[in-house]
N, C-alpha and C. Protein backbone atom coordinates (compact mmCIF):
# COMPACT_ATOMS: atom_id res chain seq x y z
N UNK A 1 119.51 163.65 128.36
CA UNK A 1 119.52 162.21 128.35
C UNK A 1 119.69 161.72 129.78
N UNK A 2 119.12 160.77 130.26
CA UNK A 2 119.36 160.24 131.26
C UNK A 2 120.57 159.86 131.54
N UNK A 3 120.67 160.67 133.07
CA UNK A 3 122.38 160.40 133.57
C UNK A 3 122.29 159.24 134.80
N UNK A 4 123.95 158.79 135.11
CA UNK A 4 123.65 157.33 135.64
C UNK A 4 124.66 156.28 135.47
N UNK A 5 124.52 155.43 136.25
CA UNK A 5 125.76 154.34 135.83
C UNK A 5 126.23 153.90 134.17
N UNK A 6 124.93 154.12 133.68
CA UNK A 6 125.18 153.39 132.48
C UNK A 6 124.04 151.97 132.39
N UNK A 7 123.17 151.73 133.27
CA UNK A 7 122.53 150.65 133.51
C UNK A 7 121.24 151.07 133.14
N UNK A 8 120.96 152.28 132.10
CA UNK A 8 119.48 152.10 131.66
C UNK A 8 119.14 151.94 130.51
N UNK A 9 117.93 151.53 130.09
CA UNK A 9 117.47 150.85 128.94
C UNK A 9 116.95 152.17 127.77
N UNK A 10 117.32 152.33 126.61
CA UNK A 10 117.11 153.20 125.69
C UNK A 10 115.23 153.38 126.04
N UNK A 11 114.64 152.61 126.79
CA UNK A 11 113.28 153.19 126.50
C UNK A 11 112.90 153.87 127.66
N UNK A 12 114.30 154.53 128.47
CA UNK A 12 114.24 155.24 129.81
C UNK A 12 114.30 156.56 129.07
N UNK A 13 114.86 156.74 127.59
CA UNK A 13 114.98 158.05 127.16
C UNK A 13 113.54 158.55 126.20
N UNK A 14 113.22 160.17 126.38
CA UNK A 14 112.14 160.79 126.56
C UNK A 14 112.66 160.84 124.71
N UNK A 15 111.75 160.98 123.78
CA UNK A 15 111.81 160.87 122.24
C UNK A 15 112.82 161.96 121.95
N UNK A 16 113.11 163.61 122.84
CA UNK A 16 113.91 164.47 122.52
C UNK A 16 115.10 163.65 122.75
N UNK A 17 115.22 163.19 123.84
CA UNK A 17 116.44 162.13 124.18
C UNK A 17 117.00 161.33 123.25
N UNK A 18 116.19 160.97 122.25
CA UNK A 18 116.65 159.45 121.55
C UNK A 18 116.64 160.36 120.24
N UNK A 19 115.91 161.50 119.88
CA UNK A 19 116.65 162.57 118.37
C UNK A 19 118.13 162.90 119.29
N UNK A 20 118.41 163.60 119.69
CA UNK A 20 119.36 163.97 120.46
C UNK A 20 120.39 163.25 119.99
N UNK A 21 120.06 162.18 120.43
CA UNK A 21 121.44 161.21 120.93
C UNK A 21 121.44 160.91 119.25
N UNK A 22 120.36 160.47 118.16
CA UNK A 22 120.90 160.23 116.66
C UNK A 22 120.99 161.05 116.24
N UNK A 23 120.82 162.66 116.64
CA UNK A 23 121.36 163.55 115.60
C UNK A 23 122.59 163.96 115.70
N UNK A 24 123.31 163.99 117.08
CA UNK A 24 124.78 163.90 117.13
C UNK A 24 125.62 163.19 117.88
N UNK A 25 124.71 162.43 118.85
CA UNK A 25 126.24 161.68 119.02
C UNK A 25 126.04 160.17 118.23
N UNK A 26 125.24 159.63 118.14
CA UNK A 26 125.42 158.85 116.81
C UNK A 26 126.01 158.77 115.66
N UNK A 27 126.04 160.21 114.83
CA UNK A 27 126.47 160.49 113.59
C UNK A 27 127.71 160.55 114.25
N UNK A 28 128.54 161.15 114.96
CA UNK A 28 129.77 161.50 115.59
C UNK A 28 130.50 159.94 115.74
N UNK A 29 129.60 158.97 116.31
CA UNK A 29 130.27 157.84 116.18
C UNK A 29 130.28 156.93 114.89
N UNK A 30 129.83 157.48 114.30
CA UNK A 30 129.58 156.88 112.98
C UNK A 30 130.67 157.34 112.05
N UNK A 31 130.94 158.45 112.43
CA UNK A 31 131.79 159.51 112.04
C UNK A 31 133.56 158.89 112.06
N UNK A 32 133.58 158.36 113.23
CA UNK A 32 134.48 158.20 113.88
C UNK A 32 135.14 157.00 113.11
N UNK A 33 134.48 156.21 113.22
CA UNK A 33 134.43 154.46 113.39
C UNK A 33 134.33 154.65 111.97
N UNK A 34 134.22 155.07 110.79
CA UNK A 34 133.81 155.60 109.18
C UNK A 34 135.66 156.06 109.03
N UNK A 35 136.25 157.08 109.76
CA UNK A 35 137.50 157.47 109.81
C UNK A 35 138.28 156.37 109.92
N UNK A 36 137.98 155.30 111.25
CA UNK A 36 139.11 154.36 111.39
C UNK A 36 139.75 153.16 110.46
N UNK A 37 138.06 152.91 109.97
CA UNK A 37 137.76 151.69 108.88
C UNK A 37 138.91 152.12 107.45
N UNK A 38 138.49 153.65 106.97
CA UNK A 38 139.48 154.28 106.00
C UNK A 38 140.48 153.97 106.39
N UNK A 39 140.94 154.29 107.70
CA UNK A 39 142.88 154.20 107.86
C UNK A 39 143.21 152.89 107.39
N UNK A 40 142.37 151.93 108.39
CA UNK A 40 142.83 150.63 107.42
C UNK A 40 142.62 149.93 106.36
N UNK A 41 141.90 150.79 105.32
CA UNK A 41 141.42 150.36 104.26
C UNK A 41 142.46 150.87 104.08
N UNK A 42 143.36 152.11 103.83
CA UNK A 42 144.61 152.73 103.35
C UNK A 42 145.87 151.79 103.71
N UNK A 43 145.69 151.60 104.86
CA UNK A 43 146.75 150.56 105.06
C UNK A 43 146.74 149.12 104.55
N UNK A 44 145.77 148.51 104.52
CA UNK A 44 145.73 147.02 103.61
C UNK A 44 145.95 147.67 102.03
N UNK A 45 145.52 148.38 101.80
CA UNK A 45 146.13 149.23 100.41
C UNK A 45 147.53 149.21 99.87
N UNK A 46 148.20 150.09 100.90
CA UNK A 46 149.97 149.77 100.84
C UNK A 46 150.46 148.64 100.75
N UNK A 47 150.15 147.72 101.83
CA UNK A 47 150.00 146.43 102.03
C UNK A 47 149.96 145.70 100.59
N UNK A 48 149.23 145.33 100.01
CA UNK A 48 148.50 144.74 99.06
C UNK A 48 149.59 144.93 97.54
N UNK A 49 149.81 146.59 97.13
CA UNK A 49 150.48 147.08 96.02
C UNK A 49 151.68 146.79 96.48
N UNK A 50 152.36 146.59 97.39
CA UNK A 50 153.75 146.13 97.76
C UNK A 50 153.61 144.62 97.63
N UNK A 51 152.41 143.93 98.49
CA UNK A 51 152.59 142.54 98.03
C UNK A 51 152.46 141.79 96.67
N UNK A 52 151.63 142.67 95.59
CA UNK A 52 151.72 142.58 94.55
C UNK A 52 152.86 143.47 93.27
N UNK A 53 153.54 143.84 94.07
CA UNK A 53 154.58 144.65 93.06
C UNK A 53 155.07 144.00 91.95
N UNK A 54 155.23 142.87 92.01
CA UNK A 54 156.09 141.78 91.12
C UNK A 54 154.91 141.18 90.21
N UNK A 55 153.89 141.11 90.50
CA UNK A 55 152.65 141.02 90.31
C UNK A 55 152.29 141.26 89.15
N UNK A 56 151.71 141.71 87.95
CA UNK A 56 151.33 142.86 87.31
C UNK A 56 149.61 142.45 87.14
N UNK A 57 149.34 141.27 86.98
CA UNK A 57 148.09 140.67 86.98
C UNK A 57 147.30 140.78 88.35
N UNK A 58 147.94 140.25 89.32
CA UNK A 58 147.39 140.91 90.62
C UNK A 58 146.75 142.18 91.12
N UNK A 59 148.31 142.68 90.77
CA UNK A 59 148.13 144.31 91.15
C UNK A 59 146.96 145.04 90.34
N UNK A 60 146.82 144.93 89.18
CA UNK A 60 145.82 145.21 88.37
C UNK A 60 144.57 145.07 88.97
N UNK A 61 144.32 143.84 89.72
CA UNK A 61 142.92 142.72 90.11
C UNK A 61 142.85 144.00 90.85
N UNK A 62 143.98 144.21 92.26
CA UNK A 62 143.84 144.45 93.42
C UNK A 62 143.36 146.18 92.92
N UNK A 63 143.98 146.71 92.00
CA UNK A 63 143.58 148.37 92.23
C UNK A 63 142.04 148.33 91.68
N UNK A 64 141.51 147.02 90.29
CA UNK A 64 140.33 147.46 89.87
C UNK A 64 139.44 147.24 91.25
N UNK A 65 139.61 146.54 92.29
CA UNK A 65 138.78 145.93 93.30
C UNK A 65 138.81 147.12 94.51
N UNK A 66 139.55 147.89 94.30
CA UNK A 66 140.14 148.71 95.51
C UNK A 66 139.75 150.15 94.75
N UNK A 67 139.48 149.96 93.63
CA UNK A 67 138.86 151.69 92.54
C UNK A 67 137.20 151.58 92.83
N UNK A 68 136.86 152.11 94.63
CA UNK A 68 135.37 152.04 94.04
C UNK A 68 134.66 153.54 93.90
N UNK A 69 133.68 153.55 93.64
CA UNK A 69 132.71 155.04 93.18
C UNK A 69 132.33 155.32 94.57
N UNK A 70 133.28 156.35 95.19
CA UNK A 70 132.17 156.40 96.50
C UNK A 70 131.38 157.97 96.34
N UNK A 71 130.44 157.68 96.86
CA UNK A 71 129.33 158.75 96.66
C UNK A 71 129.89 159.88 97.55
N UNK A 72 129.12 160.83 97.33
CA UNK A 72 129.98 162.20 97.77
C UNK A 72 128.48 162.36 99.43
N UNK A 73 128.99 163.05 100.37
CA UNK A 73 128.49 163.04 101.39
C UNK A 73 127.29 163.96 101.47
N UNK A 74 126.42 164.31 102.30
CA UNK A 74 125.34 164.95 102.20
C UNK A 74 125.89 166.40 101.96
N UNK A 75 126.82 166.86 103.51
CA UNK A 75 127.35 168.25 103.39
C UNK A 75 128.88 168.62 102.11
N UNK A 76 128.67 167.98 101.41
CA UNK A 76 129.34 168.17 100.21
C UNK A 76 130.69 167.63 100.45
N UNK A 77 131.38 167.41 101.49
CA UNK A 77 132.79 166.88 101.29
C UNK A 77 132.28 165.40 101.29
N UNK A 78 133.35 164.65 100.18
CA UNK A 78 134.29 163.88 99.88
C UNK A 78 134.65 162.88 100.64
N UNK A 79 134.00 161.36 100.97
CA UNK A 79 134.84 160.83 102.32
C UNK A 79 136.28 159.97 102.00
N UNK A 80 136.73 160.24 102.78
CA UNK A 80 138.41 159.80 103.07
C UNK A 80 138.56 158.47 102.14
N UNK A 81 139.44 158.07 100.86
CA UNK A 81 139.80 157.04 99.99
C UNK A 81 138.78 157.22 98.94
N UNK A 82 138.24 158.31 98.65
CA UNK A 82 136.95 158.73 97.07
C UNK A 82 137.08 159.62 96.60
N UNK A 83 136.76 159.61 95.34
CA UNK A 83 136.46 160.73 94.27
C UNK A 83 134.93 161.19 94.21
N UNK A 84 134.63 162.01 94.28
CA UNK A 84 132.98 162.85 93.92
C UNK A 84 132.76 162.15 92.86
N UNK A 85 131.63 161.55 92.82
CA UNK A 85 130.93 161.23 91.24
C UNK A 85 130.15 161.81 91.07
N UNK A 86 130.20 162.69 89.84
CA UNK A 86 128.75 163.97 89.92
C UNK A 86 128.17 162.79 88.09
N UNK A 87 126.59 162.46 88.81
CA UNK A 87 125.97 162.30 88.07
C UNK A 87 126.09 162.35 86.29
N UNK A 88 125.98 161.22 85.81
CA UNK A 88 125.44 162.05 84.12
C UNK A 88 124.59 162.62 83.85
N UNK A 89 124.79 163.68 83.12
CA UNK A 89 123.36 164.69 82.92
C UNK A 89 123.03 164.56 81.87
């Protein structure tokens, strides 16, 4: 990939350049920034069942809204706050 201040335009990179850069360091930041979003989805979580403790109608709202189906990942793990949903057969 083109090295450098940082001052060049994605159409300075040669097509190996631009697979390159989306086959891993893209996914890697995607990766990343996918990890952080979870932490604070976990944390407005805590958040939320404590602010609704007294709650019972709330709390209910808040876990059916906060119970979602997340799909299971290409390389088979699981991402961070999901259960695997394996298909009906």
């Amino acid at each position: 990939m083109p090295r450098g201040t940082g001052d060049y335009q994605i159409s300075d990179w040669s097509p190996d350049d631009f697979k390159a850069h989306m086959a891993f360091g893209a996914r890697a930041e995607v990766d990343a920034v996918t990890a952080e979003i979870m932490l604070i989805v976990r944390q407005l979580d805590a958040l939320s069942r404590f602010r609704f403790r007294s709650d019972a109608e709330s709390l209910a709202a808040w876990k059916s809204a906060r119970d979602v189906a997340w799909p299971a990942r290409d390389d088979g793990e699981v991402p961070v706050g999901g259960d695997a949903q394996k298909p009906a057969a």
